[in-house]
Protein backbone atom coordinates (compact mmCIF):
# COMPACT_ATOMS: atom_id res chain seq x y z
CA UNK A 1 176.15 7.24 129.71
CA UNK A 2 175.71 11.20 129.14
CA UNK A 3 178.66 11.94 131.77
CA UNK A 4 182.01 10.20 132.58
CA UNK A 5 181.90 7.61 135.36
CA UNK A 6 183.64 9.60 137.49
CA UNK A 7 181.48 13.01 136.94
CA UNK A 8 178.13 10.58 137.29
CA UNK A 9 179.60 9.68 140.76
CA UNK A 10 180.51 13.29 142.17
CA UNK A 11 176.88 14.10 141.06
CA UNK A 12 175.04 11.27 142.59
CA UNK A 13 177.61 11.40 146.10
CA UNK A 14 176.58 15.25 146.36
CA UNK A 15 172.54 14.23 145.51
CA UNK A 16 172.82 11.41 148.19
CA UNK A 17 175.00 13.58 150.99
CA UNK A 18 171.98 15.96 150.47
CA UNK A 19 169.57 13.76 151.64
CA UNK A 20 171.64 12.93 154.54
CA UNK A 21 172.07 16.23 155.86
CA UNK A 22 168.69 17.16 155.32
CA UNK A 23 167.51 14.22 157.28
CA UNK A 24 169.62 15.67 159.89
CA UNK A 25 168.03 18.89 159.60
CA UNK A 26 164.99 17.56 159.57
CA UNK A 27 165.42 15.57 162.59
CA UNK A 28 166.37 18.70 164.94
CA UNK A 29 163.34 20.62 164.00
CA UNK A 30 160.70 17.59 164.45
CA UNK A 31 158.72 17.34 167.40
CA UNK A 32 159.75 15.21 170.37
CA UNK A 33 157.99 13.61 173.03
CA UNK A 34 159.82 13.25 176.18
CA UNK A 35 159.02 12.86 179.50
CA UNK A 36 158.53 15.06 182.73
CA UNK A 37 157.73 14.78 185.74
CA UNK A 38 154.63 17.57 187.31
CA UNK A 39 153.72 17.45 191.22
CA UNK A 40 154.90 13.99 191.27
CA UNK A 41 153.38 12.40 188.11
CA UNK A 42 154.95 10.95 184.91
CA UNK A 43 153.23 12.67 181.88
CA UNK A 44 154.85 12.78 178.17
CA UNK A 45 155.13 16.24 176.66
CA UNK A 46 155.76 16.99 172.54
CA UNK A 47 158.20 19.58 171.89
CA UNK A 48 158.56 20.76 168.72
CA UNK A 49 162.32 23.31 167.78
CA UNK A 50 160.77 25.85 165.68
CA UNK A 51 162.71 27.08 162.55
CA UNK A 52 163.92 30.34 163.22
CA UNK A 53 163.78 33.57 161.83
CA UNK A 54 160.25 33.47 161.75
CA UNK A 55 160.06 30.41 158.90
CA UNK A 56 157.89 28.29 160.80
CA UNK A 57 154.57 27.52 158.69
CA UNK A 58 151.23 27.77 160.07
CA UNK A 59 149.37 24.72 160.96
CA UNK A 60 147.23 23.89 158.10
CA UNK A 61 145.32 21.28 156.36
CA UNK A 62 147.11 19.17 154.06
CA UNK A 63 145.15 19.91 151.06
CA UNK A 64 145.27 23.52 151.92
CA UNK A 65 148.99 23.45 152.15
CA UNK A 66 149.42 21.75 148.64
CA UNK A 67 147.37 24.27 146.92
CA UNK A 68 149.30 27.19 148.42
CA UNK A 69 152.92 25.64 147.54
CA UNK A 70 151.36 24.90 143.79
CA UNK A 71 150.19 28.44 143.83
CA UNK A 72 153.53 29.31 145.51
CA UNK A 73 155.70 27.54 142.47
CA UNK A 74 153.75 29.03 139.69
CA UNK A 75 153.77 32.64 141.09
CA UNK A 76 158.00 31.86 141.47
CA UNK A 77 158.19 30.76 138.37
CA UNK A 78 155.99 33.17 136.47
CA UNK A 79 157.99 36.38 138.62
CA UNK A 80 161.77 34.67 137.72
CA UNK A 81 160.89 34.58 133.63
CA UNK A 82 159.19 38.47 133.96
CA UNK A 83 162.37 39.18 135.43
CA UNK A 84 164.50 37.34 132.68
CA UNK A 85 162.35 38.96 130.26
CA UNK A 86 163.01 42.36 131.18
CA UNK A 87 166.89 41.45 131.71
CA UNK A 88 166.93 42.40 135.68
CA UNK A 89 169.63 40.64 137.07
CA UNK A 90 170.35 42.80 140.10
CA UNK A 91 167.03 41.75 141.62
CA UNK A 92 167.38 38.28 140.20
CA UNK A 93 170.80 38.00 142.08
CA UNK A 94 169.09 39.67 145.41
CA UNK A 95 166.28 37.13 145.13
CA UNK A 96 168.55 34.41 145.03
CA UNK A 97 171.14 35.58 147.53
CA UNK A 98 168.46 35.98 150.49
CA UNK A 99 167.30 32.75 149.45
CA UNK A 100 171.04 30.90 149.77
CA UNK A 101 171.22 32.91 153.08
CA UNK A 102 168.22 31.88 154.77
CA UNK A 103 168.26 28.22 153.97
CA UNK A 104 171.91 28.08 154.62
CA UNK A 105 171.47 29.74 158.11
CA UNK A 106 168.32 27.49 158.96
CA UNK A 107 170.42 24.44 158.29
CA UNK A 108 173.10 25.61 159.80
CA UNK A 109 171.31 26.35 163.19
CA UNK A 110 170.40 22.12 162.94
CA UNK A 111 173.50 21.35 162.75
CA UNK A 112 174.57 23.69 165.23
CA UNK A 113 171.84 22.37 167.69
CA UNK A 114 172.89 18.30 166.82
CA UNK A 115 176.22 19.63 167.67
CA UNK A 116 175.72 21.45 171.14
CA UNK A 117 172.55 20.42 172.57
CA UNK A 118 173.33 21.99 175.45
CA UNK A 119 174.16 25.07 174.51
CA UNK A 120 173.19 28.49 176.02
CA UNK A 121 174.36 30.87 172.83
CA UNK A 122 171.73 32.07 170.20
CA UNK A 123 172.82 29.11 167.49
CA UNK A 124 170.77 30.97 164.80
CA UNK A 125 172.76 33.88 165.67
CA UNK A 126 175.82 31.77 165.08
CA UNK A 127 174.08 30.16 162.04
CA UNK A 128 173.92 33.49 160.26
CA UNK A 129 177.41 35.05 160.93
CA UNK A 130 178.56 31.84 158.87
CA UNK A 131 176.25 31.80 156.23
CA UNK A 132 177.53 35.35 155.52
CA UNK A 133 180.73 34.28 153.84
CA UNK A 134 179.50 31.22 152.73
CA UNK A 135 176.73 32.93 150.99
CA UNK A 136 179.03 35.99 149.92
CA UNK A 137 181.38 32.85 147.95
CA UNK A 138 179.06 31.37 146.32
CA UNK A 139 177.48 34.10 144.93
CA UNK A 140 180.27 36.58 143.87
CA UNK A 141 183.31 34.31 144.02
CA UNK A 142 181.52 32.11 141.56
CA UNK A 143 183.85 29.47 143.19
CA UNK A 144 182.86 25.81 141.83
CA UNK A 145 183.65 24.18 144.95
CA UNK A 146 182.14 26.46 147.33
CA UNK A 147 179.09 26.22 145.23
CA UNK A 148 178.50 22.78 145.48
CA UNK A 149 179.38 21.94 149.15
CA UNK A 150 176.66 25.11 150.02
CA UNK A 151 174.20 23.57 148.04
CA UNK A 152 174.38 20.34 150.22
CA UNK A 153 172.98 22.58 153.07
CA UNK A 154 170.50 24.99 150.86
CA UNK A 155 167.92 22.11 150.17
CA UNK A 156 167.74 20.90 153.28
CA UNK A 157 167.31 24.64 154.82
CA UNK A 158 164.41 24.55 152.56
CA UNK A 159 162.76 21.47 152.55
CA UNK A 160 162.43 21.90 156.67
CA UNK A 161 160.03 24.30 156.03
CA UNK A 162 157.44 22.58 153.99
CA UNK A 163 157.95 19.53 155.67
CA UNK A 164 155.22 20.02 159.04
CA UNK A 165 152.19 21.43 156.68
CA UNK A 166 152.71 18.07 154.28
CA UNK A 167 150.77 14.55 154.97
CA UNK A 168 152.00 11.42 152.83
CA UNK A 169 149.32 12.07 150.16
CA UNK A 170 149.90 15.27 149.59
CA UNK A 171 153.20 15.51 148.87
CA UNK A 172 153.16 12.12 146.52
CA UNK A 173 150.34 14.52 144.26
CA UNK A 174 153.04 17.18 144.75
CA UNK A 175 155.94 15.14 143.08
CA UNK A 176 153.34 13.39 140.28
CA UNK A 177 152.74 17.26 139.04
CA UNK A 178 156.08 18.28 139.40
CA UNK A 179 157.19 15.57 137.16
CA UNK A 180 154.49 16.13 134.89
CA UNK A 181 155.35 19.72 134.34
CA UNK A 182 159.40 18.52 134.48
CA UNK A 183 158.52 16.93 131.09
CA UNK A 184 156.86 19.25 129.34
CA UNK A 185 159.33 21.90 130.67
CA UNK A 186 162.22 20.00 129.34
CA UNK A 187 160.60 18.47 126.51
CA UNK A 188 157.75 19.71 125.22
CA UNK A 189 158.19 23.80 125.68
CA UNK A 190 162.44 23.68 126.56
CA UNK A 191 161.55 26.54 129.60
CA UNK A 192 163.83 24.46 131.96
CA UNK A 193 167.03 24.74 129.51
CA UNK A 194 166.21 28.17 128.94
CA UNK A 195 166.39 29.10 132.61
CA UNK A 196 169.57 27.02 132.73
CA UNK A 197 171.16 28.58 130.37
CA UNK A 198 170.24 31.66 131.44
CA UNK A 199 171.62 31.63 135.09
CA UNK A 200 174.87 29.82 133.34
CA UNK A 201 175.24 32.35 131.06
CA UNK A 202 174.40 35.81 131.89
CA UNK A 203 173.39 35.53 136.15
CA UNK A 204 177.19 33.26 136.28
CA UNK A 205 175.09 31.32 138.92
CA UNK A 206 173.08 27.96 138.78
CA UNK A 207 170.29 26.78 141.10
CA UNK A 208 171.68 23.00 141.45
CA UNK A 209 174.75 21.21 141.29
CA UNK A 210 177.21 21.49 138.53
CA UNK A 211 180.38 19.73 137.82
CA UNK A 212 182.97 21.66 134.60
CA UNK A 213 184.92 18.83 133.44
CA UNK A 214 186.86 18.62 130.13
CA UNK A 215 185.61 15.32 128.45
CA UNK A 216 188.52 12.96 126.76
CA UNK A 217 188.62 14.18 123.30
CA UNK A 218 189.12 18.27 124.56
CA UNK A 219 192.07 16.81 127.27
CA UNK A 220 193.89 14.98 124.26
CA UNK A 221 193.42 18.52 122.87
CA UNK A 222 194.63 20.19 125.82
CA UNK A 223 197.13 17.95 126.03
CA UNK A 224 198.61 18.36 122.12
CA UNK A 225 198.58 22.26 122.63
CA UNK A 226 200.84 22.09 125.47
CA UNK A 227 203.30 20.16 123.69
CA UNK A 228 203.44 22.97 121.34
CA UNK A 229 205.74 25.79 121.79
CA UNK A 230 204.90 28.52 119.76
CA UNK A 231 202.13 30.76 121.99
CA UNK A 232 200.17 32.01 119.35
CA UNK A 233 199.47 28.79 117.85
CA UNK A 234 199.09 27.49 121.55
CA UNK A 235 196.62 30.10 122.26
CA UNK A 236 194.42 29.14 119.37
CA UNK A 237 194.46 25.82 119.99
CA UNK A 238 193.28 26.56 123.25
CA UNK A 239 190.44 28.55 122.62
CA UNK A 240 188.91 25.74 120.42
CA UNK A 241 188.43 23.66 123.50
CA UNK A 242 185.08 23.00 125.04
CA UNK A 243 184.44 22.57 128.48
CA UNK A 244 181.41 20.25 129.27
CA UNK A 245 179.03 20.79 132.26
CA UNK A 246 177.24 17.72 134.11
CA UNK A 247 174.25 19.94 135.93
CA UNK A 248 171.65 18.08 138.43
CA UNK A 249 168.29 20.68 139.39
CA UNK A 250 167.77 22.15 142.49
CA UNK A 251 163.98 21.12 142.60
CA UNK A 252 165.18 17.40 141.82
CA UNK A 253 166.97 17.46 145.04
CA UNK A 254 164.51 19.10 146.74
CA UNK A 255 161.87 17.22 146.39
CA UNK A 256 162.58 14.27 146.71
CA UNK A 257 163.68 15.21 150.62
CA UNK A 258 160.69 16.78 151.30
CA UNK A 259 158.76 13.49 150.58
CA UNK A 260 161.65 11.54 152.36
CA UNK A 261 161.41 14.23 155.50
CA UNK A 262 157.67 13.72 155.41
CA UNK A 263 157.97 9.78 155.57
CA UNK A 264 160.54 10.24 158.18
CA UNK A 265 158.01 11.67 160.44
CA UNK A 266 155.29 9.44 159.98
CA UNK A 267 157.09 6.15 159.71
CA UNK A 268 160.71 6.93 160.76
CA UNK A 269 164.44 6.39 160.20
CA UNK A 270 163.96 2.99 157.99
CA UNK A 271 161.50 3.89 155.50
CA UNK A 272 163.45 7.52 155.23
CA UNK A 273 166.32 6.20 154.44
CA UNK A 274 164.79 2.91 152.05
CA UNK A 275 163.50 6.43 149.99
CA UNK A 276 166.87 7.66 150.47
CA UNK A 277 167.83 4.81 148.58
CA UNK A 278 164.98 4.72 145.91
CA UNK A 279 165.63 8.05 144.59
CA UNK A 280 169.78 7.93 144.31
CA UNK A 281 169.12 4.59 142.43
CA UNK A 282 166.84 5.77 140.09
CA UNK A 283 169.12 8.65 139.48
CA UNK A 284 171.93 6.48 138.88
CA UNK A 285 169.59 4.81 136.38
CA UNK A 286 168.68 8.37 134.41
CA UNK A 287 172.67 8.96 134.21
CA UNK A 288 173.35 5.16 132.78
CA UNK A 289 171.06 5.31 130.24
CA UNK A 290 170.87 9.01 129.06
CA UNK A 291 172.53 9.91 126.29
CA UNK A 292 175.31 12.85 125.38
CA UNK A 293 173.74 16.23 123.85
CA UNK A 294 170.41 15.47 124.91
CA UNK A 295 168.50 16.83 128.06
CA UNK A 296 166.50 14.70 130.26
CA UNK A 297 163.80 15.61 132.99
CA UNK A 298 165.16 14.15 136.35
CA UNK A 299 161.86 14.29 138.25
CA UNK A 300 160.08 11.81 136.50
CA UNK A 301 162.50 8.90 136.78
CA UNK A 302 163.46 10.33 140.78
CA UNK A 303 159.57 10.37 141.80
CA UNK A 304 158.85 6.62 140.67
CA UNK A 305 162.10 5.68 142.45
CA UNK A 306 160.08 7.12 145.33
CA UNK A 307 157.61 5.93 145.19
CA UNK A 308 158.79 2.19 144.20
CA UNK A 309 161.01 2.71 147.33
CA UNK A 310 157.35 3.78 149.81
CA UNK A 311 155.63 0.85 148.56
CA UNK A 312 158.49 -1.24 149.57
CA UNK A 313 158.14 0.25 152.86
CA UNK A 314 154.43 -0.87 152.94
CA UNK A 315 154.95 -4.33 152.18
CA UNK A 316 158.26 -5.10 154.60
């Protein structure tokens, strides 16, 4: 196992309490069909919450709406490594900051609605005086905790909005290319560790969950320095200690919930949650069999537990 049990758990809790919430976010903004009553007659009505702030997509065909989030991706990903090239962090950092704010707010405006339905204040309004600080924390405070527990609510936020313009085909080709380029980006041309690294290192900011932990043989040297008195010597001994970092990818939490929001409303709850399922499992499989030192390309392994999980739906 590349982590400690109990670091492999804190990841895969956060992964799966993403999925969750996003299927609660999800669920405010899909279209419901209720019924009403005109001049006497029973009719049923759809009525869809749009996503505020103006982040509702256009209708558009499926195929049309894969091409423009492949187009979309490269155009990101191509504009983030110009941008690492030519070292400009302050734009990097602005980039990302809207980003955390917006996706925070829209998910924060489901909640807000699942929480008072009936409520006559502007929730977005509400949504974005709290995704101020939050957003403000996790990007300046650099605060571990505050990092993670935000993230739960950025990929949700995000996934919403590519949800409506996906069909079930679409968005399975959309996770068989993403995990295709996962493994050459890990593996083949090492772009994915370089961005890592980068944000870790110089941006002091990570798109993803990460969990610092001290692994057993640095706390046995933690805890032989402490038994020493002398500060100098303490202080050295100190500095020779390593602190490991257990990271999961945005995009392989993303992902995967836009395929589960998309089977959630075409099939509903059941199936969502059976993918739910699918994907934390094969997660928990990448973590139990990768190995310390070495990186690993989580899409693969999360798409065919996916995709194992839809077929199950098929057949029950």
């Amino acid at each position: 196992m590349k982590h400690e049990i109990k670091i492999t758990g804190i990841l895969l809790l956060m992964f799966f309490l993403t999925q969750l919430i996003g299927l609660i976010v999800i669920d405010a903004y899909a279209p419901k069909t209720k019924t009403v009553v005109e001049n006497g007659i029973e009719k049923n009505v759809t009525i869809a919450q749009e996503i505020p702030y103006g982040m509702q997509p256009p209708e558009a065909k499926p195929e049309i709406s894969l091409g423009s989030i492949l187009v979309s991706l490269v155009i990101a990903i191509l504009i983030f490594f110009l941008l690492m090239k030519l070292k400009a962090r302050s734009l990097i950092k602005i980039w990302f900051t809207f980003v955390v704010f917006l996706t925070i707010s829209i998910a924060l405006t489901a909640l807000l609605m699942k929480a008072f339905p009936e409520s006559i204040i502007r929730l977005d309004a509400v949504a974005m005086i709290l995704a101020v600080p939050l957003t403000f924390y996790k990007i300046f405070r650099r605060d571990v905790i505050v990092h993670n527990a935000t993230e739960l609510l950025v990929y949700p936020g995000l996934a919403v909005i590519f949800i409506p313009i996906m069909a079930v085909w679409s968005v399975i080709v959309l996770l068989l290319i993403i995990s295709v380029y996962d493994i050459w980006a890990v593996w083949r041309s090492k772009l994915m560790i370089k961005l890592a690294k980068f944000q870790l290192q110089n941006m002091k900011i990570f798109t993803g969950f990460f969990v610092p932990y001290l692994p057993k043989k640095e706390m046995l040297k933690l805890q032989e320095a402490r038994k020493i008195k002398a500060q100098r010597t303490r202080t050295a001994k100190l500095k020779k200690i390593k602190i490991s970092l257990a990271l999961l990818g945005g995009g392989d939490v993303a992902f995967p919930l836009i395929f589960t929001g998309v089977i959630y409303r075409t099939s509903g709850l059941a199936p969502a949650l059976l993918i739910i399922a699918g994907s934390t499992i094969a997660l928990l499989l990448l973590f139990m069999y990768s190995k310390k030192g070495k990186f690993y390309p989580a899409m693969p392994f999360i798409t065919a537990g996916c995709l194992v999980a839809w077929l199950l739906t098929l057949l029950i």
